[in-house]
Every structure is written in C-alpha cells, then in structure tokens.
C-alpha atoms as a PDB file:
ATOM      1  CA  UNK A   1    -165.089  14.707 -24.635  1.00  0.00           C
ATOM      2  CA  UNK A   2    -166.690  13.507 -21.197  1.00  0.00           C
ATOM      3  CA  UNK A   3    -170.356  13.821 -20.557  1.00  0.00           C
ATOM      4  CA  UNK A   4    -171.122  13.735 -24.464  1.00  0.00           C
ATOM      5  CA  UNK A   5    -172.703  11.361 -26.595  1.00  0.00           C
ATOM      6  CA  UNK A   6    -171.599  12.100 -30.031  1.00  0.00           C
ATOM      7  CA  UNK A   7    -172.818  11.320 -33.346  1.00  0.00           C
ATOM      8  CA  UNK A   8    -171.306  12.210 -36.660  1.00  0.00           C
ATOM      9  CA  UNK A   9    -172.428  12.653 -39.844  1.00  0.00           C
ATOM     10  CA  UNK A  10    -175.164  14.417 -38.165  1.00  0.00           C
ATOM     11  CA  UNK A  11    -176.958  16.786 -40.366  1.00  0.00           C
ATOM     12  CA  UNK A  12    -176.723  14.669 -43.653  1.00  0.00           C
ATOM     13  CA  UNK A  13    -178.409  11.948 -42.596  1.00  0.00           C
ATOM     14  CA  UNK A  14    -180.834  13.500 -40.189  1.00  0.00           C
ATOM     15  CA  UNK A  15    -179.613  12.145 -37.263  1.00  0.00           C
ATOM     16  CA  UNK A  16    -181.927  14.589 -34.605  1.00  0.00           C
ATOM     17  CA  UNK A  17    -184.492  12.024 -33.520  1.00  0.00           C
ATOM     18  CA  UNK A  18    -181.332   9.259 -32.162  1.00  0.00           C
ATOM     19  CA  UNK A  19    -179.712  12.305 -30.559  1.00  0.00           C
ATOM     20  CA  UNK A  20    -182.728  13.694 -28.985  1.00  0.00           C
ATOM     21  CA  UNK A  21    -183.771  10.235 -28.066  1.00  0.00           C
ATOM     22  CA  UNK A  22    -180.685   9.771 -26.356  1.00  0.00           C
ATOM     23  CA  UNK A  23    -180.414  13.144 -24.470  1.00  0.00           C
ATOM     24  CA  UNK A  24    -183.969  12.447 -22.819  1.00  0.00           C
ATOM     25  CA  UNK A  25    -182.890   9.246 -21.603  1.00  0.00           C
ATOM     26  CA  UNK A  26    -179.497  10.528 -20.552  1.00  0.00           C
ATOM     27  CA  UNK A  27    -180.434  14.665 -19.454  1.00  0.00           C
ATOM     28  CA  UNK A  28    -176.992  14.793 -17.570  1.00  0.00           C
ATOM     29  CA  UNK A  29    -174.351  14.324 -20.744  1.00  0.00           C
ATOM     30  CA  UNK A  30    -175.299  16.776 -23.758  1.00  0.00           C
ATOM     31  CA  UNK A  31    -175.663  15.658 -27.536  1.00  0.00           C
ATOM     32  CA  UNK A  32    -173.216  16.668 -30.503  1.00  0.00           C
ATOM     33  CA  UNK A  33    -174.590  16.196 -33.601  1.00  0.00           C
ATOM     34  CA  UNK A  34    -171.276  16.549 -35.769  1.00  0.00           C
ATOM     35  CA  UNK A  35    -171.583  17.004 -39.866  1.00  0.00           C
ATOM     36  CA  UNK A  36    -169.607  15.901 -42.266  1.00  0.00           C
ATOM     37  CA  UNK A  37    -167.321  18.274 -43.252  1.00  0.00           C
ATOM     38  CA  UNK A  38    -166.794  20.077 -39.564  1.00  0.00           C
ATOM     39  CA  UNK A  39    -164.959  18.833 -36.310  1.00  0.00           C
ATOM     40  CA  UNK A  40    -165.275  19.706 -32.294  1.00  0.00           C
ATOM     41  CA  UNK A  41    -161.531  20.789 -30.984  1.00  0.00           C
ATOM     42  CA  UNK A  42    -161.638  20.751 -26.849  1.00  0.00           C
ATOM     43  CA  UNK A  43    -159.376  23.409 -25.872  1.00  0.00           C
ATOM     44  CA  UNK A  44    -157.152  23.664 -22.709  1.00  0.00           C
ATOM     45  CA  UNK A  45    -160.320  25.378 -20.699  1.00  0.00           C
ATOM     46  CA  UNK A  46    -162.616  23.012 -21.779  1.00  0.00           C
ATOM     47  CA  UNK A  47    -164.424  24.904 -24.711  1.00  0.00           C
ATOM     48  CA  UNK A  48    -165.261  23.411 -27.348  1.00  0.00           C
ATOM     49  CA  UNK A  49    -164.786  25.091 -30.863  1.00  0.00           C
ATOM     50  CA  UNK A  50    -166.198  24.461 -34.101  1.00  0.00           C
ATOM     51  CA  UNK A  51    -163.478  24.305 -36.878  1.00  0.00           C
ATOM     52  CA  UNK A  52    -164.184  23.044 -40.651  1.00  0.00           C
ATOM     53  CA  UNK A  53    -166.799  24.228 -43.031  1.00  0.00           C
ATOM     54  CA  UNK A  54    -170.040  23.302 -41.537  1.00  0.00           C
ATOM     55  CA  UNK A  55    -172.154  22.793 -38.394  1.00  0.00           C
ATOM     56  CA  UNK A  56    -172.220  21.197 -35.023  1.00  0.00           C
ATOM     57  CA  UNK A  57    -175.906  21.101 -33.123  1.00  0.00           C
ATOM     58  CA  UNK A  58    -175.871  20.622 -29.294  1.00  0.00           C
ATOM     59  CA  UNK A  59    -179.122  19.334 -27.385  1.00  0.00           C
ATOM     60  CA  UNK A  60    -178.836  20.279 -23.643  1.00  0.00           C
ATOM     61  CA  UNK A  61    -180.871  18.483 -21.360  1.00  0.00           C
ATOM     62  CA  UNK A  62    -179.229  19.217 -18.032  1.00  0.00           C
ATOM     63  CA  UNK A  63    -181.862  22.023 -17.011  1.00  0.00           C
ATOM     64  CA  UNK A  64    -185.040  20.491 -18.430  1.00  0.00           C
ATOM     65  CA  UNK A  65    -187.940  19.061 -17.033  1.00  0.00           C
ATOM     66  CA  UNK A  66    -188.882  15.834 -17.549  1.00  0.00           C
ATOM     67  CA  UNK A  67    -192.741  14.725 -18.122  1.00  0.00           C
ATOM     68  CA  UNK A  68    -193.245  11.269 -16.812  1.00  0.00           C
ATOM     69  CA  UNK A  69    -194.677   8.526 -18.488  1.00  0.00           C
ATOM     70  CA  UNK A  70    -194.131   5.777 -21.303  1.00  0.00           C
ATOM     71  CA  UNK A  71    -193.088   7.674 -23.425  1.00  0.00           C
ATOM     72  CA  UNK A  72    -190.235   9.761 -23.596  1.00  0.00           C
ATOM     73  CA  UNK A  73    -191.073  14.062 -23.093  1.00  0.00           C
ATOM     74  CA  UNK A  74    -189.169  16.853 -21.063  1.00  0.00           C
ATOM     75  CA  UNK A  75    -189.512  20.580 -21.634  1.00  0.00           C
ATOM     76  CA  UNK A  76    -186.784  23.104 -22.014  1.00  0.00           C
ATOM     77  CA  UNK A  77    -184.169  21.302 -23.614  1.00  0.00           C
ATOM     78  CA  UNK A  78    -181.758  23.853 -25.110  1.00  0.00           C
ATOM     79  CA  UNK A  79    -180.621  23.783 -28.939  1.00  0.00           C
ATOM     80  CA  UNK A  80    -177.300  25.520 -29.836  1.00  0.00           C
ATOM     81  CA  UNK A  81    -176.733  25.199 -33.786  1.00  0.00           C
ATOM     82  CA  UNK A  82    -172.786  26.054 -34.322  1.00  0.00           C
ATOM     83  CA  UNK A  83    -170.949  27.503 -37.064  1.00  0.00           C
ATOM     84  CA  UNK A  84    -167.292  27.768 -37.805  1.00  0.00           C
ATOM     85  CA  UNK A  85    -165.054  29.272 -35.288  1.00  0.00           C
ATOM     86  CA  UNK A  86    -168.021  29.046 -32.756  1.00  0.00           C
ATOM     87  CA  UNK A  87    -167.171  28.283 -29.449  1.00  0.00           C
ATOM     88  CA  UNK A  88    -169.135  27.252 -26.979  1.00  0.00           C
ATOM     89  CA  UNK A  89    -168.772  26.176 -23.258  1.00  0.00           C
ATOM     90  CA  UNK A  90    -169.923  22.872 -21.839  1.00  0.00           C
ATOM     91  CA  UNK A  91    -169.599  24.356 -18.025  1.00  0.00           C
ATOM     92  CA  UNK A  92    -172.007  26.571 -18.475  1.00  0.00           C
ATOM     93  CA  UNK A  93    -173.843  25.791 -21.607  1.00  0.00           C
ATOM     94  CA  UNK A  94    -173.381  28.980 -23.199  1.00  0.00           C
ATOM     95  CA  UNK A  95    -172.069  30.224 -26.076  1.00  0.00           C
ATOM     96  CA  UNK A  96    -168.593  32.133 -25.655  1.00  0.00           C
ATOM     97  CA  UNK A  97    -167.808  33.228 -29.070  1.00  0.00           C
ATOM     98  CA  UNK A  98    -170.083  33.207 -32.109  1.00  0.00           C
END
C-alpha cells in the first residue's frame, strides 16, 4: 500500500493517538488503523476492501488545515471506520461500497 502508514492491532490496543500523531505530521499519506482479526486487500483498481471479522479506521489528512504552532493541530481531518466487505477508495477518499 503506497502513501499509507499502517498500524495493526489497531483497535485493541488503542492505537488512535500514534496514528493521528503520525497523519498530522505526514497530511499527504493516510492512516490504517488495522484490528486484529480483519485485513486490507488492494484490488486491481486500487480499492481497498475490508475482509475478516472486524474493523479498519482511516484518518485522512490530505484536505485538512493545519494550525501552526508547537504543537501539533489541523482541522478537518476525515475519519472513515470500516466494516467487512467495505470498500473504500484511496483516490478519492471516499467510500465505494459499504
């Protein structure tokens, strides 16, 4: 997966504040947080789908707005919380099938 950083084990050991962390200081690759019991299959177009029985989260920085300073703040960083058989496009940052 290009222009992703990529954690796993994600949701089980509350892994939001790393990925966030890293999305801020990083806005043009987006974060997959991957649990434990699901996977991210990259298909032919470049979609990625959600197989296995859990969840994948996505942080999306690319369109937010960073607030300067020390410490690390931008607004309008996009969530996508994925179930099985999601799929979701990286192009475009949208969701093509729930």
């Amino acid at each position: 997966m290009r222009d992703a950083i990529i954690y796993p084990h994600f949701v089980r050991r509350q892994r939001h504040n790393r990925l966030i962390s890293r999305v801020l200081e990083r806005p043009d690759v987006v974060g997959v947080g991957i649990d434990e019991t699901a996977a991210v299959v990259v298909l032919p177009g470049g979609e990625w789908e959600v197989i296995g029985e859990s969840q994948v989260i996505v942080y999306d920085a690319r369109a937010s707005r960073a607030m300067g300073g020390e410490v690390l703040a931008a607004t309008e960083i996009r969530m996508h919380v994925l179930g099985p058989g999601a799929i979701w496009s990286p192009r475009t940052g949208k969701l093509v099938r729930p």
